[in-house]
Protein backbone atom coordinates (compact mmCIF):
# COMPACT_ATOMS: atom_id res chain seq x y z
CA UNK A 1 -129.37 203.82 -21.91
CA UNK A 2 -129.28 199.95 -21.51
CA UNK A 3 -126.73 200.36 -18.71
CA UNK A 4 -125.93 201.82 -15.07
CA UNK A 5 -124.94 205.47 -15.09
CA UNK A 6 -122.15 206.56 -12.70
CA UNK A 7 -122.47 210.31 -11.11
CA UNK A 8 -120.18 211.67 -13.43
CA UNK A 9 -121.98 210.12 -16.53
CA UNK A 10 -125.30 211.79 -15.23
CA UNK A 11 -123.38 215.12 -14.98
CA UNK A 12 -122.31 214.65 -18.48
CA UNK A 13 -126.08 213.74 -19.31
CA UNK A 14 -127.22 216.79 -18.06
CA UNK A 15 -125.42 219.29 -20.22
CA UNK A 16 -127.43 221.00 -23.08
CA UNK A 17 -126.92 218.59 -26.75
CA UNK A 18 -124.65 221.92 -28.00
CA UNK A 19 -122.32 221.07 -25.08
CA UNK A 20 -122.27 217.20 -25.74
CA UNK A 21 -125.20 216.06 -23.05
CA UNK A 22 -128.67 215.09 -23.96
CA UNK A 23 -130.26 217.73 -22.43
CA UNK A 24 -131.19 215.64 -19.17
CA UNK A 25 -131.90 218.32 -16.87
CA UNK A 26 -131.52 217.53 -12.50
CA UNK A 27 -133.86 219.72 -11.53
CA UNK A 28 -132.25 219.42 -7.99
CA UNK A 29 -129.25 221.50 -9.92
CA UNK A 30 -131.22 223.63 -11.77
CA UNK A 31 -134.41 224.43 -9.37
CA UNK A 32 -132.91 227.45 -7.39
CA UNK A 33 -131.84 229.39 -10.42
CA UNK A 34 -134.90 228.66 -12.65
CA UNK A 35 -136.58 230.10 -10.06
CA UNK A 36 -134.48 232.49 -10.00
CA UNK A 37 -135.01 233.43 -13.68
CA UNK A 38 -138.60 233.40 -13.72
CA UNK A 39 -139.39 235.60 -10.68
CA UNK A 40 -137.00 238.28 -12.26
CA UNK A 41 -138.13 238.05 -16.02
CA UNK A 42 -142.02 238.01 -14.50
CA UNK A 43 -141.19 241.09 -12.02
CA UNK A 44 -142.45 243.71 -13.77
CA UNK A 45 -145.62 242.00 -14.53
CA UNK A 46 -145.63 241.17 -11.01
CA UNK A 47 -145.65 245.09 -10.35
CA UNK A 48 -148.50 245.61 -12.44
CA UNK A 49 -150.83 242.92 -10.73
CA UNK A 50 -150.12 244.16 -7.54
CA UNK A 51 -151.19 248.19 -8.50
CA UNK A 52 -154.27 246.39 -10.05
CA UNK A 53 -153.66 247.83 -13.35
CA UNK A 54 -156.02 246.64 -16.13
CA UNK A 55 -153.97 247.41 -18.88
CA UNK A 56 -150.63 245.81 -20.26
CA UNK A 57 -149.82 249.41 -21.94
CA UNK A 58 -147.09 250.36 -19.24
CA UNK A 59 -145.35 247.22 -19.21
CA UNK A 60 -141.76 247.61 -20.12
CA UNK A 61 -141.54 244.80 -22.79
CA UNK A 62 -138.19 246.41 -24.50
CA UNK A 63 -136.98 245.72 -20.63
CA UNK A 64 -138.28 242.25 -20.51
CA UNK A 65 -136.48 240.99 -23.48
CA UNK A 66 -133.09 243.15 -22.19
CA UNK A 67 -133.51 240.64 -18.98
CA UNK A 68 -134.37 237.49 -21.12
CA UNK A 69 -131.24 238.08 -23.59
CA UNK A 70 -129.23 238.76 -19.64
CA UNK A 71 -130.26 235.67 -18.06
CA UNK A 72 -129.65 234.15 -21.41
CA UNK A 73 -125.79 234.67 -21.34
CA UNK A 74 -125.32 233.89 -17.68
CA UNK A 75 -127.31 230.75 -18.49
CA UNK A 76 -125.04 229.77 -21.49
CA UNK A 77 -121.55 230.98 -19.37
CA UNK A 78 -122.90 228.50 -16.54
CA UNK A 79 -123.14 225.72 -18.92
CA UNK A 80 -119.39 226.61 -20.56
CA UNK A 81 -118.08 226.76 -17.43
CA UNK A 82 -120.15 223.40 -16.37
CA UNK A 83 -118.58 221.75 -19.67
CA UNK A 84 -114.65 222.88 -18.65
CA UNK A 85 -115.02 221.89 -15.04
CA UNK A 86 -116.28 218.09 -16.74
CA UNK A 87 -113.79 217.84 -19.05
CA UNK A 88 -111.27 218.22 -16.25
CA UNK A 89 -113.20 215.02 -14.37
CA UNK A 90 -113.57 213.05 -17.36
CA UNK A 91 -111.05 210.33 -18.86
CA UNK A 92 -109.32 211.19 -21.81
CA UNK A 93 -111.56 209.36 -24.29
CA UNK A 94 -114.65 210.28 -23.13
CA UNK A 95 -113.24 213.90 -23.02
CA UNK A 96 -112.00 213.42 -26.70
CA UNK A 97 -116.04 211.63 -27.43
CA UNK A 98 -117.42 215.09 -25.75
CA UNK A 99 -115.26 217.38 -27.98
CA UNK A 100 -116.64 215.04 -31.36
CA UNK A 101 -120.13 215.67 -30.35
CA UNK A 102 -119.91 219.50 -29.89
CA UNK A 103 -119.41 219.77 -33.23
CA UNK A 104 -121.64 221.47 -36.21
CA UNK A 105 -124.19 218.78 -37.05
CA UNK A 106 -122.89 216.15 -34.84
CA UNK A 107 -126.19 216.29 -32.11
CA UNK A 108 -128.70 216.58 -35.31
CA UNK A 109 -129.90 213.45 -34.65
CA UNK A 110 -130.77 214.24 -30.82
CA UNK A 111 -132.95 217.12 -31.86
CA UNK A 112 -134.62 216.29 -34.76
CA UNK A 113 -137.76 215.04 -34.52
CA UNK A 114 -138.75 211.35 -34.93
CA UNK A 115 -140.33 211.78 -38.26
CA UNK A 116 -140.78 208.74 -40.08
CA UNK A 117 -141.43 209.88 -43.83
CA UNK A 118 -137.49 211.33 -43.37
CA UNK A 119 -136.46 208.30 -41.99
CA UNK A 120 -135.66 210.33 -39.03
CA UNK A 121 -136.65 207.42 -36.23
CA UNK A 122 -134.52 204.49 -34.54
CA UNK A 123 -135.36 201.75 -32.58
CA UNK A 124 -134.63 200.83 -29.07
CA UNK A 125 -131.01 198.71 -29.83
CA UNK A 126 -130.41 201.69 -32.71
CA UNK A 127 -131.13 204.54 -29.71
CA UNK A 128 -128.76 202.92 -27.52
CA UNK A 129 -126.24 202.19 -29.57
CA UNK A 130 -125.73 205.71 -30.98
CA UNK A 131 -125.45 206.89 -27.29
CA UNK A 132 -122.53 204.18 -27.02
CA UNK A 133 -120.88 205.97 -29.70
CA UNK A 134 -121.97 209.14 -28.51
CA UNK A 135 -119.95 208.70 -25.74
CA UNK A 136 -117.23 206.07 -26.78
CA UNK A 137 -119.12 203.05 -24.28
CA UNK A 138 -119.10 199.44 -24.98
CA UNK A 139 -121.28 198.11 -27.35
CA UNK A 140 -122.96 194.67 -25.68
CA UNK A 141 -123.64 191.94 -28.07
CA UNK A 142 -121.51 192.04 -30.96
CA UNK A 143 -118.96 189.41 -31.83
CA UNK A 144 -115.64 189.13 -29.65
CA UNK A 145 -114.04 187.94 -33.04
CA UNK A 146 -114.57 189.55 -36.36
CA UNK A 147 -114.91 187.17 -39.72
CA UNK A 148 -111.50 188.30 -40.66
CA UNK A 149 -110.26 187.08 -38.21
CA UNK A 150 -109.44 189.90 -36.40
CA UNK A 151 -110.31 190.84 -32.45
CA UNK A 152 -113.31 192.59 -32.68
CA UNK A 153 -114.64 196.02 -31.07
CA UNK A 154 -116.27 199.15 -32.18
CA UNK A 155 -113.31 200.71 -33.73
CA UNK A 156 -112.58 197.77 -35.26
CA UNK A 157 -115.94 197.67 -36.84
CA UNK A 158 -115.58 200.73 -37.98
CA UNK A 159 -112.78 200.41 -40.55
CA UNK A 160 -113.30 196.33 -41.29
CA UNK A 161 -113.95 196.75 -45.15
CA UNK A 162 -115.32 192.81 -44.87
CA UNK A 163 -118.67 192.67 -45.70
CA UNK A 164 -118.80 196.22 -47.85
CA UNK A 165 -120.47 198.44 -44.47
CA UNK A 166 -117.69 200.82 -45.30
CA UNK A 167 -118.56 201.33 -49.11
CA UNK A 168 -122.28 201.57 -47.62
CA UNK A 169 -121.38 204.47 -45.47
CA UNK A 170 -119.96 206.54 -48.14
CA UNK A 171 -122.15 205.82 -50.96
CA UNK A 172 -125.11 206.65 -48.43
CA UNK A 173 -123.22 210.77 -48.10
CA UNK A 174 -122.58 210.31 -51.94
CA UNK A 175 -126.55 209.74 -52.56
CA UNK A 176 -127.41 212.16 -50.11
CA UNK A 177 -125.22 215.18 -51.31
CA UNK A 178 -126.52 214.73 -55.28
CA UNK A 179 -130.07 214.86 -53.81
CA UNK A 180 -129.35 217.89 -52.17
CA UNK A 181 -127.44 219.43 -55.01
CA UNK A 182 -130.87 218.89 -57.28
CA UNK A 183 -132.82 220.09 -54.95
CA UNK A 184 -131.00 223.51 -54.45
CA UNK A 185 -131.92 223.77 -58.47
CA UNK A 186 -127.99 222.53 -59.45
CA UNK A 187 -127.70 221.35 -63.46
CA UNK A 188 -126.08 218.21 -65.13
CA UNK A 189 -125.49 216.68 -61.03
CA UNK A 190 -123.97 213.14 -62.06
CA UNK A 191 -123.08 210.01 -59.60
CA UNK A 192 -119.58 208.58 -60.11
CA UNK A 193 -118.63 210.56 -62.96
CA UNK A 194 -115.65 208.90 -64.93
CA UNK A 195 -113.02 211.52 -65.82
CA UNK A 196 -111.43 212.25 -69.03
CA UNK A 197 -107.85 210.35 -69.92
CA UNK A 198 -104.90 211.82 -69.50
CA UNK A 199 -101.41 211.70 -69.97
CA UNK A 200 -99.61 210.49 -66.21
CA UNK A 201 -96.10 212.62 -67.41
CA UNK A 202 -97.70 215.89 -67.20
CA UNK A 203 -98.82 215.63 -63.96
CA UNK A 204 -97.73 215.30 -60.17
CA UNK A 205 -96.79 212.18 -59.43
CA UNK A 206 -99.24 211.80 -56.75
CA UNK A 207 -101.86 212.46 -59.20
CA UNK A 208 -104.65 209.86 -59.77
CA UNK A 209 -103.92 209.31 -63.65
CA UNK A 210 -105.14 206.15 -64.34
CA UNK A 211 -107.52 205.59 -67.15
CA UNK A 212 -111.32 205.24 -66.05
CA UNK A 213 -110.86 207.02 -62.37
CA UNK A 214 -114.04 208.62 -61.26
CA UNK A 215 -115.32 210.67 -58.49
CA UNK A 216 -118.13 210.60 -56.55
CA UNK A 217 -120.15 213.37 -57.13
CA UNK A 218 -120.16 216.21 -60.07
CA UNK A 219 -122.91 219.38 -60.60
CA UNK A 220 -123.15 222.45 -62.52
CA UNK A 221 -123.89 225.58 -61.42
CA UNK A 222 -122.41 225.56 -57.19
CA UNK A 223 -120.52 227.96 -58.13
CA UNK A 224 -121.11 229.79 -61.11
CA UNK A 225 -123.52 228.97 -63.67
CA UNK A 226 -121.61 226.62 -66.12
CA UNK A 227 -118.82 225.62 -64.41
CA UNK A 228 -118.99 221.85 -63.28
CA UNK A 229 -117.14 221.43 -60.11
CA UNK A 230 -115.93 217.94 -58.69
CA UNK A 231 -116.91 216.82 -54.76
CA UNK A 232 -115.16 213.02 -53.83
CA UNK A 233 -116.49 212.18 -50.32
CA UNK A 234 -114.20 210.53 -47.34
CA UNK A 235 -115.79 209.51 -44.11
CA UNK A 236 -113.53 208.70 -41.32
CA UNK A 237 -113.44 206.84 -38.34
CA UNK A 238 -112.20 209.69 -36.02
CA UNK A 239 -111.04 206.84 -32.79
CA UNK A 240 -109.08 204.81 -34.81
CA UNK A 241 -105.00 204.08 -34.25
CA UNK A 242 -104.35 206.54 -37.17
CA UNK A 243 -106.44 208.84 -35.82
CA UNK A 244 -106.92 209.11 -32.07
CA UNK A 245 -103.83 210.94 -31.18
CA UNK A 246 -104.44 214.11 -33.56
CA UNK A 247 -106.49 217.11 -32.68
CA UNK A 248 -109.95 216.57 -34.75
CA UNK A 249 -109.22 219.72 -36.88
CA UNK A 250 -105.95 218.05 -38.20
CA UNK A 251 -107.54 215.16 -39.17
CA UNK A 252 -109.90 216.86 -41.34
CA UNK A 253 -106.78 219.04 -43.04
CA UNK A 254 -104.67 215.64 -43.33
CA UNK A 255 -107.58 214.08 -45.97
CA UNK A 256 -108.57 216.96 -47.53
CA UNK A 257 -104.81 217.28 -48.31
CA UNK A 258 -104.31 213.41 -49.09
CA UNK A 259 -108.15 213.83 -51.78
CA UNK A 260 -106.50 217.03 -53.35
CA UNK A 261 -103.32 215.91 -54.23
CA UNK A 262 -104.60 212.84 -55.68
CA UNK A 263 -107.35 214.48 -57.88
CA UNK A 264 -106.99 218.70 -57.77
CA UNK A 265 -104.51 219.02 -60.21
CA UNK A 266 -106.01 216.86 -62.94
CA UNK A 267 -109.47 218.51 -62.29
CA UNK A 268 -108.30 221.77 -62.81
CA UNK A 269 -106.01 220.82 -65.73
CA UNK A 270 -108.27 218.23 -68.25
CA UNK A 271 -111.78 218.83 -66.70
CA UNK A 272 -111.52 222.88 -66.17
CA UNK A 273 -113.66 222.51 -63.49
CA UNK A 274 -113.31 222.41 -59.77
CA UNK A 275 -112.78 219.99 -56.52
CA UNK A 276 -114.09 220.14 -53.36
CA UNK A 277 -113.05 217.30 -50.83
CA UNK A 278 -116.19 216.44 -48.78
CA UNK A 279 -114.60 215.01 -45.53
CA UNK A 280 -116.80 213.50 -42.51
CA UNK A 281 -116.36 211.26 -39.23
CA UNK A 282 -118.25 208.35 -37.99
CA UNK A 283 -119.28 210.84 -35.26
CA UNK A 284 -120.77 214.13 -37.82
CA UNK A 285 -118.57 216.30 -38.16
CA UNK A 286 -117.38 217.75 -41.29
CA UNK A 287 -114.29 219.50 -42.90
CA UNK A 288 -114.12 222.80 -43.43
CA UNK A 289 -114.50 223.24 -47.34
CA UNK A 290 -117.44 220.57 -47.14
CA UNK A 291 -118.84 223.03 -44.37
CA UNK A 292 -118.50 225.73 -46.69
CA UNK A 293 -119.40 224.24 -50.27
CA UNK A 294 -122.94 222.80 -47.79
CA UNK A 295 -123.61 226.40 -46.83
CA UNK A 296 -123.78 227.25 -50.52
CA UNK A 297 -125.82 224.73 -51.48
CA UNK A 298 -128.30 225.79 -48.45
CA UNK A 299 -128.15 229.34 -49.56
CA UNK A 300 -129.27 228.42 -53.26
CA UNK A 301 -131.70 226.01 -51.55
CA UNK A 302 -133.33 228.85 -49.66
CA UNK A 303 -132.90 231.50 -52.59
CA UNK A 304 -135.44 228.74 -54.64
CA UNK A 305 -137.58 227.39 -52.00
CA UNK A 306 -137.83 231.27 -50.66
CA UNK A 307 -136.86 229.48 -47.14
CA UNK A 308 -135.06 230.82 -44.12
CA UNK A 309 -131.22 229.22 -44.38
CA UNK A 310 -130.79 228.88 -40.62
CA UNK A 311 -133.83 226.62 -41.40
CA UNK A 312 -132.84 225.32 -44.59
CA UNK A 313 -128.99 224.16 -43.40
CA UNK A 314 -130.45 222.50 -40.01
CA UNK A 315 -132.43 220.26 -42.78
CA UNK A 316 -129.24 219.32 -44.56
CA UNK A 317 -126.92 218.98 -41.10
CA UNK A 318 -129.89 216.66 -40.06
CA UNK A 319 -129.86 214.82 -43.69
CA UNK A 320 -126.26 213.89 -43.53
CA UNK A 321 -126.24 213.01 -39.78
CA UNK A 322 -128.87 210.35 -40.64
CA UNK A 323 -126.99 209.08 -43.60
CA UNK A 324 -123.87 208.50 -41.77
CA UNK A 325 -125.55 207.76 -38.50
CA UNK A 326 -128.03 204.90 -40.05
CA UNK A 327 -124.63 203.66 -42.26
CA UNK A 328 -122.49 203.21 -38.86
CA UNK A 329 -125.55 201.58 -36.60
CA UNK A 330 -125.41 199.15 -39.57
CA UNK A 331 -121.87 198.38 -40.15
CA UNK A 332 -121.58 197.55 -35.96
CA UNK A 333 -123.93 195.39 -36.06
CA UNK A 334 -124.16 193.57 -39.82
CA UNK A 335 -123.14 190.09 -40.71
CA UNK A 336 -119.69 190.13 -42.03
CA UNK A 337 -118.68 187.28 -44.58
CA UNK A 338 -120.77 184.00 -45.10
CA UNK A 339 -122.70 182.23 -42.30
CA UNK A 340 -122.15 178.45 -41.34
CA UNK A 341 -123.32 176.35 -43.65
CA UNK A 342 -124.07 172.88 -42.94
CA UNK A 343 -121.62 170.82 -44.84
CA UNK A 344 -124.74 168.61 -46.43
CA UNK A 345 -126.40 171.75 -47.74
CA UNK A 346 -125.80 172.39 -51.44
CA UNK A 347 -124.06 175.80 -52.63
CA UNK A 348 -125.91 177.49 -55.33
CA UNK A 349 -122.79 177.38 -57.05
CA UNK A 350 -122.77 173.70 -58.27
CA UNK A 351 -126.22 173.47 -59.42
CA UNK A 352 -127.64 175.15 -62.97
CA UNK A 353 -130.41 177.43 -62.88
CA UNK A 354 -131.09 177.07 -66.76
CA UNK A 355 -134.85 175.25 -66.05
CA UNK A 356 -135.97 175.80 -69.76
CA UNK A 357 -133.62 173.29 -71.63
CA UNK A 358 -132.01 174.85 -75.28
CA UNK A 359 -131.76 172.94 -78.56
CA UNK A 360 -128.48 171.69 -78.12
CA UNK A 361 -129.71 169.79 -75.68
CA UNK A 362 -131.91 167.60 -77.39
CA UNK A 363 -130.13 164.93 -79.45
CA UNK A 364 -131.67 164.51 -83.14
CA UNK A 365 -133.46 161.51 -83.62
């Protein structure tokens, strides 16, 4: 982890990745009922060895999986009831970074596996850093001060637009979700499509009128088959001082609220098509109408691929936890405005790069 680890930290290490943990297992914890488990799943098999039977005919398999599916439940109440008693030792932030990383997608990146042709792998400072913001811990080694000026930490580095890392974090979900959308066999998908004019007095005043506004992301066929629908995406940073004292859910209805009213109305109105707000945190969650407008691209993914869509979302959750993962790693820790320059060095902006001299030039002679 590139730090000490108190006792409660391990504890919190040790839960399952659904739960928030890594999956770190103490087997002084867990010994006694593992064995526990295995003697009573292996029992009737036991049973059979010991009447020296030399046929697996009579074993009650039906009875094995009814003990399996038992232990199962007991297993997953344990770890509920691990997670509560935790969240009731834990400070309030790291109870709040426990709650962000039980969410849908957020622990993709734990599980996947390391393959490099998806760009699935990190390195050592990229590992430990995403457990930092895992688990809202320092980050060592980045700048006390930012280059605007400002006191610098990880939330900070989160929403300082200097240097473009936020742009970079959306445009990576942008290029990921009109990959996906082509891949699931969608028509017409466009990047930054610029909507048609309108006229500002026949709309909401809150309404995004202005002449050359564009979203992020537009398809045909999501929905229906000719219908071109509208998706603008909106990652935020779910720690910051506009955000940390709301419930996560409310955060996600606040945006998609703010990205409707702004372009809904003139969607539905000039374009006849429709929106879908695509809303995500630094830490991988996601909104529910992005969950459910991802779900249908993974079922037309799996309908044309002739894929499982348990198998075929897990790929997406995974895709989009990279993008925004890989984005984040790289705003914490990219150079923000213009290094020092040695005051004798000369700026590329007061020399000419025209090498091949022109005509007028040349003085007639």
């Amino acid at each position: 982890m590139g730090r000490e680890i108190s006792v409660l930290e391990r504890e919190v290490l040790e839960l399952p990745v659904r739960f928030g943990g890594l999956g770190l297992l103490n087997p002084v914890n867990t010994a006694d009922r593992e064995y526990k488990c295995s003697k009573e799943i292996t029992e009737p098999l036991v049973k059979l060895i010991l009447k020296q039977e030399l046929s697996l005919e009579s074993l009650d398999r039906k009875g094995i999986q009814e003990i399996k599916a038992k232990l199962t439940a007991e297993k997953e109440a344990k770890h509920e009831e691990q997670y509560k008693c935790l969240c009731d030792k834990v400070n309030s932030r790291t109870k709040r970074a426990i709650m962000l990383s039980r969410e849908k997608g957020a622990s993709a990146w734990l599980t996947a596996l390391p393959l490099k042709s998806l760009s699935y792998t990190l390195n050592k400072q990229e590992f430990r850093d995403s457990i930092a913001l895992r688990y809202s811990w320092p980050i060592n080694g980045i700048p006390k001060l930012c280059a605007c000026g400002t006191k610098n930490n990880v939330s900070h580095t989160l929403d300082c637009k200097k240097g473009g890392f936020v742009s970079m974090r959306h445009d990576a979900i942008r290029d990921c979700t009109a990959n996906l959308l082509r891949d699931a066999g969608c028509k017409d998908v466009r990047t930054e499509p610029e909507l048609l004019p309108v006229d500002p007095r026949k709309f909401k005043p809150r309404t995004n009128t202005k002449v050359g506004a564009r979203l992020d992301v537009s398809a045909r066929g999501v929905w229906s088959t000719f219908e071109r629908s509208f998706y603008d995406v909106r990652v935020t940073h779910p720690n910051c001082l506009s955000n940390v004292g709301k419930p996560v859910a409310a955060i996600y209805i606040e945006h998609q609220n703010s990205k409707k009213s702004e372009y809904e109305e003139r969607v539905i109105e000039s374009e006849k098509g429709s929106f879908t707000p695509l809303i995500f945190t630094t830490s991988g969650g996601m909104g529910p109408e992005g969950s459910a407008f991802y779900k249908r691209i993974a079922e037309l993914t799996a309908a044309k691929k002739n894929e499982q869509y348990a198998i075929v979302m897990n790929y997406m959750r995974t895709r989009l936890r990279f993008a925004i993962l890989r984005s984040t790693l790289i705003g914490i820790r990219g150079e923000r405005g213009r290094s020092n320059r040695n005051s004798k060095d000369i700026s590329l902006d007061e020399i000419s790069l025209n090498i091949m001299p022109t005509l007028d030039s040349y003085e007639c002679r």
